[in-house]
PDB file of N, CA and C in Angstrom:
ATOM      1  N   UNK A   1      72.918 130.072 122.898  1.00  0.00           N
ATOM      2  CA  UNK A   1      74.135 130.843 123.119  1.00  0.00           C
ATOM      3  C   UNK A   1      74.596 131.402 121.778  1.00  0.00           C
ATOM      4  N   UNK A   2      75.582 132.195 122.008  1.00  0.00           N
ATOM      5  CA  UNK A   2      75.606 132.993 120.623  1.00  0.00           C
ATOM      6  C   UNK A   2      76.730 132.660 119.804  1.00  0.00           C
ATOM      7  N   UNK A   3      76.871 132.355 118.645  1.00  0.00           N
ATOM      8  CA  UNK A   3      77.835 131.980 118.240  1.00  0.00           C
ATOM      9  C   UNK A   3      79.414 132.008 118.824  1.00  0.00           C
ATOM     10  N   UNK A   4      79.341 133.495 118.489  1.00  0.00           N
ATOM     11  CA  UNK A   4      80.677 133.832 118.924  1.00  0.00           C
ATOM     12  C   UNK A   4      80.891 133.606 120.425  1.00  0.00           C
ATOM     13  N   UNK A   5      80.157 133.857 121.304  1.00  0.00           N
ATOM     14  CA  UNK A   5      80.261 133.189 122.912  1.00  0.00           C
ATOM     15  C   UNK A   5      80.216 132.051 122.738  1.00  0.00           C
ATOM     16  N   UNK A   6      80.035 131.052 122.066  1.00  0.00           N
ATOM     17  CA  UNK A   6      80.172 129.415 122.219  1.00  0.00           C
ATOM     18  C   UNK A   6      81.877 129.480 121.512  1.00  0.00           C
ATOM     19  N   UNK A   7      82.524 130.162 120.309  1.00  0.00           N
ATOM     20  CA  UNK A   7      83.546 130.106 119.879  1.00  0.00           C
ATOM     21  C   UNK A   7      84.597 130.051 121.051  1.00  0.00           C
ATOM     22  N   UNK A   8      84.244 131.274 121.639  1.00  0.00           N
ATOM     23  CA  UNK A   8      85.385 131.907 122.931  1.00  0.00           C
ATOM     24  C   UNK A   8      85.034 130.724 123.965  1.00  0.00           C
ATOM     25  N   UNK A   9      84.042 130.001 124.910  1.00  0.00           N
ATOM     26  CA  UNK A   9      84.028 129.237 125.508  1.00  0.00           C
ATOM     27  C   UNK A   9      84.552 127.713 124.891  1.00  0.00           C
ATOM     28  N   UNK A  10      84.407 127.137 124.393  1.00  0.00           N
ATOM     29  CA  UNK A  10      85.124 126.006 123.260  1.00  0.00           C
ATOM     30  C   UNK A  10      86.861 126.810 123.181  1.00  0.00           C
ATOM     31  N   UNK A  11      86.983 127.735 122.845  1.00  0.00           N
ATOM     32  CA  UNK A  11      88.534 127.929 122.792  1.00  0.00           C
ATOM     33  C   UNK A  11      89.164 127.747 124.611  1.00  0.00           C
ATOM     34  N   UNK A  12      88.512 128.335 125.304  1.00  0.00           N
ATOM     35  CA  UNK A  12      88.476 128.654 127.085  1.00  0.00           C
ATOM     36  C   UNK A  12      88.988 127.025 127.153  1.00  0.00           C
ATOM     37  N   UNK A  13      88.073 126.100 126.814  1.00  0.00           N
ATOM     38  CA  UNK A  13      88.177 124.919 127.364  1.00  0.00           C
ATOM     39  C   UNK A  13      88.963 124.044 126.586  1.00  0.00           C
ATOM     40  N   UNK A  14      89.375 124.702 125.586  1.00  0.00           N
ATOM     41  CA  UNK A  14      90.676 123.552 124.620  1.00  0.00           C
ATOM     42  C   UNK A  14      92.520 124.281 125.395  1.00  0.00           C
ATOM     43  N   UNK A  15      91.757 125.611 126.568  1.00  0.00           N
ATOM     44  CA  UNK A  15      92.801 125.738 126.757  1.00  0.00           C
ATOM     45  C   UNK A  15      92.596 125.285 128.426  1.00  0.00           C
ATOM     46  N   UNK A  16      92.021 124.864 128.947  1.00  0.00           N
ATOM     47  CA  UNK A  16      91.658 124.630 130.355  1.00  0.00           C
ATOM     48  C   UNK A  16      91.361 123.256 130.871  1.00  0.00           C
ATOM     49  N   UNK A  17      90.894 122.850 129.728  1.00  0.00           N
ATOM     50  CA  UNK A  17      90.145 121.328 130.044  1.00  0.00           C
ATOM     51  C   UNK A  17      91.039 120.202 129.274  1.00  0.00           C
ATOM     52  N   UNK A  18      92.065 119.696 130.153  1.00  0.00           N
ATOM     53  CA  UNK A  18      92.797 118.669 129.414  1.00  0.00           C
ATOM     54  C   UNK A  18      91.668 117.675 128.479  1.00  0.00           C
ATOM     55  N   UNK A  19      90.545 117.156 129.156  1.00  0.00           N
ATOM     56  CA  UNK A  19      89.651 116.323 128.307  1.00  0.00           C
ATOM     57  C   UNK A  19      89.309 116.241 127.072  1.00  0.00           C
ATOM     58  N   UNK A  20      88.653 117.693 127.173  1.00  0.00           N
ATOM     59  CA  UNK A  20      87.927 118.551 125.963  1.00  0.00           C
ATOM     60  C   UNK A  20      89.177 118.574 124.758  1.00  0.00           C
ATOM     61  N   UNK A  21      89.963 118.953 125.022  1.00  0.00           N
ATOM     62  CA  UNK A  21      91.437 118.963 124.617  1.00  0.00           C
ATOM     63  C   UNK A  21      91.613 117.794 123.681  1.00  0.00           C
ATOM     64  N   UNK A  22      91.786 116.766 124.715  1.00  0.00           N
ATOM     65  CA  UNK A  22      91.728 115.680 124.091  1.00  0.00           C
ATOM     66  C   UNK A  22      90.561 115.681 122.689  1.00  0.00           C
ATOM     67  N   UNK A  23      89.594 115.484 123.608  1.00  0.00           N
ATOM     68  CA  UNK A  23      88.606 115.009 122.025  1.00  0.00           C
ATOM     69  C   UNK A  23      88.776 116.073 121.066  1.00  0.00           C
ATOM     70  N   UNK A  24      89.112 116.870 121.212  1.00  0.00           N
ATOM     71  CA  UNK A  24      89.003 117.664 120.228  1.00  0.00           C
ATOM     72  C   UNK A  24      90.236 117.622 118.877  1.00  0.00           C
ATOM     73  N   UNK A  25      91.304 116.831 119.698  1.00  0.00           N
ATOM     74  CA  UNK A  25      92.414 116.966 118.939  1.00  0.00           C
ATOM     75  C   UNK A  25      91.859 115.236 118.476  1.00  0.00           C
ATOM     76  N   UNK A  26      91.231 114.609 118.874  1.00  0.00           N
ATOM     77  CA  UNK A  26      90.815 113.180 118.527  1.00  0.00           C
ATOM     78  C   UNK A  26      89.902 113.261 117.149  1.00  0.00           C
ATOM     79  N   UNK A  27      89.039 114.119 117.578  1.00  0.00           N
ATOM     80  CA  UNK A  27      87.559 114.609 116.550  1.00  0.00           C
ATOM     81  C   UNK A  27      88.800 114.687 115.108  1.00  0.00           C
ATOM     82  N   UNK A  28      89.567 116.049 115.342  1.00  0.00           N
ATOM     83  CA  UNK A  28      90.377 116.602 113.942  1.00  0.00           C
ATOM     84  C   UNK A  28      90.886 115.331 113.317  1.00  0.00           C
ATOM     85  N   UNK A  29      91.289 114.308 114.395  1.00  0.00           N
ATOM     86  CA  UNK A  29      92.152 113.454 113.683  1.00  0.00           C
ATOM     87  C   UNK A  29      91.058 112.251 112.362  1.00  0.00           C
ATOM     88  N   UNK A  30      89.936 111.798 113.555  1.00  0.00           N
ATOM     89  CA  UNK A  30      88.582 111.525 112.705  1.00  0.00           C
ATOM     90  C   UNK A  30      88.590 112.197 111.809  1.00  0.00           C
ATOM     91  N   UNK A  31      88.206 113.313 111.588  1.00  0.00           N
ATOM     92  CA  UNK A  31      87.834 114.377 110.666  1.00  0.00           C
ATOM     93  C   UNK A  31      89.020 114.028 109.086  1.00  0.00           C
ATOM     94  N   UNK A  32      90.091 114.112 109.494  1.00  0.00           N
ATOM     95  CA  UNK A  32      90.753 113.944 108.693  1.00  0.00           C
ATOM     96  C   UNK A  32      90.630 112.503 107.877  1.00  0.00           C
ATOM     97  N   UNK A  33      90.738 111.586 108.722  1.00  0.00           N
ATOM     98  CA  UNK A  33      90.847 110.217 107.653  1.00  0.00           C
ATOM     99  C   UNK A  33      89.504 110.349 107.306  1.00  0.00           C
ATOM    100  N   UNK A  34      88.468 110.378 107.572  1.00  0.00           N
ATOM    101  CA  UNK A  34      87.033 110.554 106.881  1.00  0.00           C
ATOM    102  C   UNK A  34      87.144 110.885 105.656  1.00  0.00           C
ATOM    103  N   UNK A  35      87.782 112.450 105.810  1.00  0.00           N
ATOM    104  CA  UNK A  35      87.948 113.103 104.465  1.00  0.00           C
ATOM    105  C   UNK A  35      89.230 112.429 103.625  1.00  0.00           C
ATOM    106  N   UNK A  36      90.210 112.061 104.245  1.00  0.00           N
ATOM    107  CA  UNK A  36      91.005 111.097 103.361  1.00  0.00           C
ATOM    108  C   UNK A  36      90.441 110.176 102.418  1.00  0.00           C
ATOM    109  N   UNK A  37      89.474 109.420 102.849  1.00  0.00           N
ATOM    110  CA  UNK A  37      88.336 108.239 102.315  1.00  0.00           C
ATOM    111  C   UNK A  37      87.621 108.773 101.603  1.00  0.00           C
ATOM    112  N   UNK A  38      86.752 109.893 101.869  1.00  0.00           N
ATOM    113  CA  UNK A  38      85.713 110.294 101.098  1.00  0.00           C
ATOM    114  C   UNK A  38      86.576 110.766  99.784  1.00  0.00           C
ATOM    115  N   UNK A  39      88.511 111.162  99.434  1.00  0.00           N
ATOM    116  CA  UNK A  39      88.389 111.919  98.484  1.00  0.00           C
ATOM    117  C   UNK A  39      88.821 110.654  97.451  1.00  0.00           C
ATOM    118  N   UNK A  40      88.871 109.316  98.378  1.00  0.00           N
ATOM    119  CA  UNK A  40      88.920 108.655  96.922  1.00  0.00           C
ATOM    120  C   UNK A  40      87.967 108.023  96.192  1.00  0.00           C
ATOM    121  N   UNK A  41      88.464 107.842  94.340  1.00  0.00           N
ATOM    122  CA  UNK A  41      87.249 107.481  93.878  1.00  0.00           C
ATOM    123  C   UNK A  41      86.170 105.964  93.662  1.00  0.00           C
ATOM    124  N   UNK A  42      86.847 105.225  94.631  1.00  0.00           N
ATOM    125  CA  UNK A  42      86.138 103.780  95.103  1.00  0.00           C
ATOM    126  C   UNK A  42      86.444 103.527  96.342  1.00  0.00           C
ATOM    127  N   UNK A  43      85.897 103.160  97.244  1.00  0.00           N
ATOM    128  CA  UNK A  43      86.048 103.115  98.532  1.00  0.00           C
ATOM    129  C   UNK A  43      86.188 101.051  98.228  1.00  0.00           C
ATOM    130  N   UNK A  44      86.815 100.211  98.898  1.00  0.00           N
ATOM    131  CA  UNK A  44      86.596  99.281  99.053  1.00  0.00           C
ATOM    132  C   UNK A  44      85.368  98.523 100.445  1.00  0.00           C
ATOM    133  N   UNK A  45      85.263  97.325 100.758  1.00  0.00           N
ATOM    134  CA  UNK A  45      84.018  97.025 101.806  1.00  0.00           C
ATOM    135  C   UNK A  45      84.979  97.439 102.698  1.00  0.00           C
ATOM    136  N   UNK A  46      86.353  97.095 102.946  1.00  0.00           N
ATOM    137  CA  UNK A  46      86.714  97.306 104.387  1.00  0.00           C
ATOM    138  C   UNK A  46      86.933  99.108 104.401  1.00  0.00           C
ATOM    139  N   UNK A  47      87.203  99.616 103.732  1.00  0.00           N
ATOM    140  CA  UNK A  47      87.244 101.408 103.582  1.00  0.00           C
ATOM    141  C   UNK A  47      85.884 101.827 103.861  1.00  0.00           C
ATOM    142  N   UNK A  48      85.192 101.467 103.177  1.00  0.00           N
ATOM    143  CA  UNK A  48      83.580 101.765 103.323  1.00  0.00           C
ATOM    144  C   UNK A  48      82.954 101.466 105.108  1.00  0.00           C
ATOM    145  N   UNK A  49      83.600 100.150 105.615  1.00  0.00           N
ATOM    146  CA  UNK A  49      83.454 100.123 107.020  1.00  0.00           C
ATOM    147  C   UNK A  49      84.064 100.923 107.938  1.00  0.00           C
ATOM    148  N   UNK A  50      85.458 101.338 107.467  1.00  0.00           N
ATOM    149  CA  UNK A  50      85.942 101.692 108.277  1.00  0.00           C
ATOM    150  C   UNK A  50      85.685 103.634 108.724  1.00  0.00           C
ATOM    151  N   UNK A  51      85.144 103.629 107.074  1.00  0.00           N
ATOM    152  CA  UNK A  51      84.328 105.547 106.770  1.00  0.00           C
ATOM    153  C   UNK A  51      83.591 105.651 107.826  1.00  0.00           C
ATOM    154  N   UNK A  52      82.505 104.167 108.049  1.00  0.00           N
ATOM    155  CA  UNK A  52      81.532 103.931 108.833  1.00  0.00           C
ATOM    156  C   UNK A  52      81.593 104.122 110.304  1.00  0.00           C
ATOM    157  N   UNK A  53      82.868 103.603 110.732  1.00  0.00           N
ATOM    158  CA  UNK A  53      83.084 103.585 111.676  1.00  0.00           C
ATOM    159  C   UNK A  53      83.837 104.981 112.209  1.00  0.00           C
ATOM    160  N   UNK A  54      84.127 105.375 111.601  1.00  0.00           N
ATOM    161  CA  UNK A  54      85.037 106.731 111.942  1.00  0.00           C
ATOM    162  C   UNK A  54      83.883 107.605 112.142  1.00  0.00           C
ATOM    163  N   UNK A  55      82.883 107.805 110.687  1.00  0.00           N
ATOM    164  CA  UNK A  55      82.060 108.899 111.472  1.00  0.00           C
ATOM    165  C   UNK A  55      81.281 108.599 112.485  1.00  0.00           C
ATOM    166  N   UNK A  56      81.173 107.090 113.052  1.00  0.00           N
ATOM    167  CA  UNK A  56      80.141 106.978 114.538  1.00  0.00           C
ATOM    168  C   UNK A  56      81.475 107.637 115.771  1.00  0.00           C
ATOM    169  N   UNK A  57      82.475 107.194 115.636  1.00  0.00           N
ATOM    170  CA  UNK A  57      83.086 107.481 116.689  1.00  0.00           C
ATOM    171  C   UNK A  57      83.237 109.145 116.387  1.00  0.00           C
ATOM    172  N   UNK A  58      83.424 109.793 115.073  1.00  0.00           N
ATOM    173  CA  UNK A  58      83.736 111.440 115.337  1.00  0.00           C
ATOM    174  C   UNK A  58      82.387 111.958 115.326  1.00  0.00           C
ATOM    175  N   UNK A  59      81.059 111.298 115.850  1.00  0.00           N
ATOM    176  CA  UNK A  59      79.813 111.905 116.401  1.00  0.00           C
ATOM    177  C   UNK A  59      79.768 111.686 117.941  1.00  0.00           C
ATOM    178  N   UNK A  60      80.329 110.650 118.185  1.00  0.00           N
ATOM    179  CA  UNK A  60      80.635 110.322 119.822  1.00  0.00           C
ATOM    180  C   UNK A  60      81.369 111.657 120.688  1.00  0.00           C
ATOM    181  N   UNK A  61      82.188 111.471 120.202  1.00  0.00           N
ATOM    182  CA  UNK A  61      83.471 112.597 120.843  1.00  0.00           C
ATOM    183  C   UNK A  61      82.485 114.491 120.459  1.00  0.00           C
ATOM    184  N   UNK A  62      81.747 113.834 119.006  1.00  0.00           N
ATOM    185  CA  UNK A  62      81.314 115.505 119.137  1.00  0.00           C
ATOM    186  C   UNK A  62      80.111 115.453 120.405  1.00  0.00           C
ATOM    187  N   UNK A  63      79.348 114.434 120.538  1.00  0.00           N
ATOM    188  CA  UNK A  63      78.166 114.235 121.624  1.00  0.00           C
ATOM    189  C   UNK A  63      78.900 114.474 122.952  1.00  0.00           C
ATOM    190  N   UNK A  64      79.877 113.793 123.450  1.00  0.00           N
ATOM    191  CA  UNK A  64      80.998 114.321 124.297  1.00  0.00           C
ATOM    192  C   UNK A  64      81.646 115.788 124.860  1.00  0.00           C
ATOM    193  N   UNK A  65      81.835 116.540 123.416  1.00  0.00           N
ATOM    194  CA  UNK A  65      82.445 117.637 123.641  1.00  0.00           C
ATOM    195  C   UNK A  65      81.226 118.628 124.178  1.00  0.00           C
ATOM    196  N   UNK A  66      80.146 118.193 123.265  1.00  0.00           N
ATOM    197  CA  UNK A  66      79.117 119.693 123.192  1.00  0.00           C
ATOM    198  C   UNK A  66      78.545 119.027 125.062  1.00  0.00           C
ATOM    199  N   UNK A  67      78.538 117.996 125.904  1.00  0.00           N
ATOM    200  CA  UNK A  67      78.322 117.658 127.564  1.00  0.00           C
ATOM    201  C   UNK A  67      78.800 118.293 127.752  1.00  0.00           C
ATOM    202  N   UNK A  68      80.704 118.457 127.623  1.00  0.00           N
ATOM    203  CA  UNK A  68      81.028 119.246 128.648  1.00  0.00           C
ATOM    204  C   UNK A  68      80.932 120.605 128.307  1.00  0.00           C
ATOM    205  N   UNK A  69      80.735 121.066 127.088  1.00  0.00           N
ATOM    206  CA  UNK A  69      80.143 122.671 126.922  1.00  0.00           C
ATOM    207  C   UNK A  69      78.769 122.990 127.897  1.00  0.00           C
ATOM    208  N   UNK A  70      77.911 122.203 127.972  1.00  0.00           N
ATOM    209  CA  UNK A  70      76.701 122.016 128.776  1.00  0.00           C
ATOM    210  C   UNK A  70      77.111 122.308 130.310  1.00  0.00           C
ATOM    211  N   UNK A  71      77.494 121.014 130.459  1.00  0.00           N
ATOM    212  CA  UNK A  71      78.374 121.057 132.015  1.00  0.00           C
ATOM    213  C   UNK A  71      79.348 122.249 132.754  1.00  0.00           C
ATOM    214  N   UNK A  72      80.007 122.812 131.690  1.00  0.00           N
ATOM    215  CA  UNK A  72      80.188 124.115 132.138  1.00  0.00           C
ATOM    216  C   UNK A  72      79.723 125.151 132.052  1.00  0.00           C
ATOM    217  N   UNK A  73      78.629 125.275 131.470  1.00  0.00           N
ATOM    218  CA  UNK A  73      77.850 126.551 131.504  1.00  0.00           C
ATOM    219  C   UNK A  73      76.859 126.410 132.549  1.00  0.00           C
ATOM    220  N   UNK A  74      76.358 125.251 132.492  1.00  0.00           N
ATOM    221  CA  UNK A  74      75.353 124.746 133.770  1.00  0.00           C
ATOM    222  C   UNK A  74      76.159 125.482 135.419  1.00  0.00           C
ATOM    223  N   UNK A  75      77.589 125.256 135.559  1.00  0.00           N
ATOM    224  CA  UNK A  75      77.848 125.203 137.004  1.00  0.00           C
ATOM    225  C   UNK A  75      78.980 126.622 136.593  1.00  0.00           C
ATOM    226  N   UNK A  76      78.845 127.222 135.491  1.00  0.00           N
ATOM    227  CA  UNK A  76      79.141 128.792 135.551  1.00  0.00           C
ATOM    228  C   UNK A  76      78.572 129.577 135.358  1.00  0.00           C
ATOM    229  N   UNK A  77      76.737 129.103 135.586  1.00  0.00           N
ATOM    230  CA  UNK A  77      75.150 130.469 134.605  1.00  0.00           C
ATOM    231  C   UNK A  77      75.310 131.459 135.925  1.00  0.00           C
ATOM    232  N   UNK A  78      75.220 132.252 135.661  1.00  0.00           N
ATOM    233  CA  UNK A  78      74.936 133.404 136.764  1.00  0.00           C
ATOM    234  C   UNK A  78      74.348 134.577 136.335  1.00  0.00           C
TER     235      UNK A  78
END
């Protein structure tokens, strides 16, 4: 799909799809403390776990989001 048609469908569904919605405003929030962590200059073991853990869960929600991009193109191809 083409960039910009995946942009406009992803916007379609942050305005249509309470779910998508969700993760997406979940992902930013991941996104953010990640980068909170990464900008300091020693991470401690529990910071370092918790970096760990943030980016498995903000790959989850992205594995999540890009289904239901799938799922709706699947039952809207024509």
């Amino acid at each position: 799909m083409e960039q910009n048609a995946l942009t406009e469908l992803k916007a379609h569904l942050m305005q249509t799809n309470d779910r998508f919605r969700e993760l997406a405003h979940q992902h930013h929030e991941y996104k953010r403390k990640v980068e909170a962590l990464e900008a300091k200059h020693a991470l401690t073991a529990e910071e370092e776990l918790e970096e760990h853990r943030l980016k498995k869960l903000k790959l989850h929600i992205k594995d999540e989001m890009e289904q239901i991009v799938s799922e709706y193109k699947l039952q809207h191809a024509g």
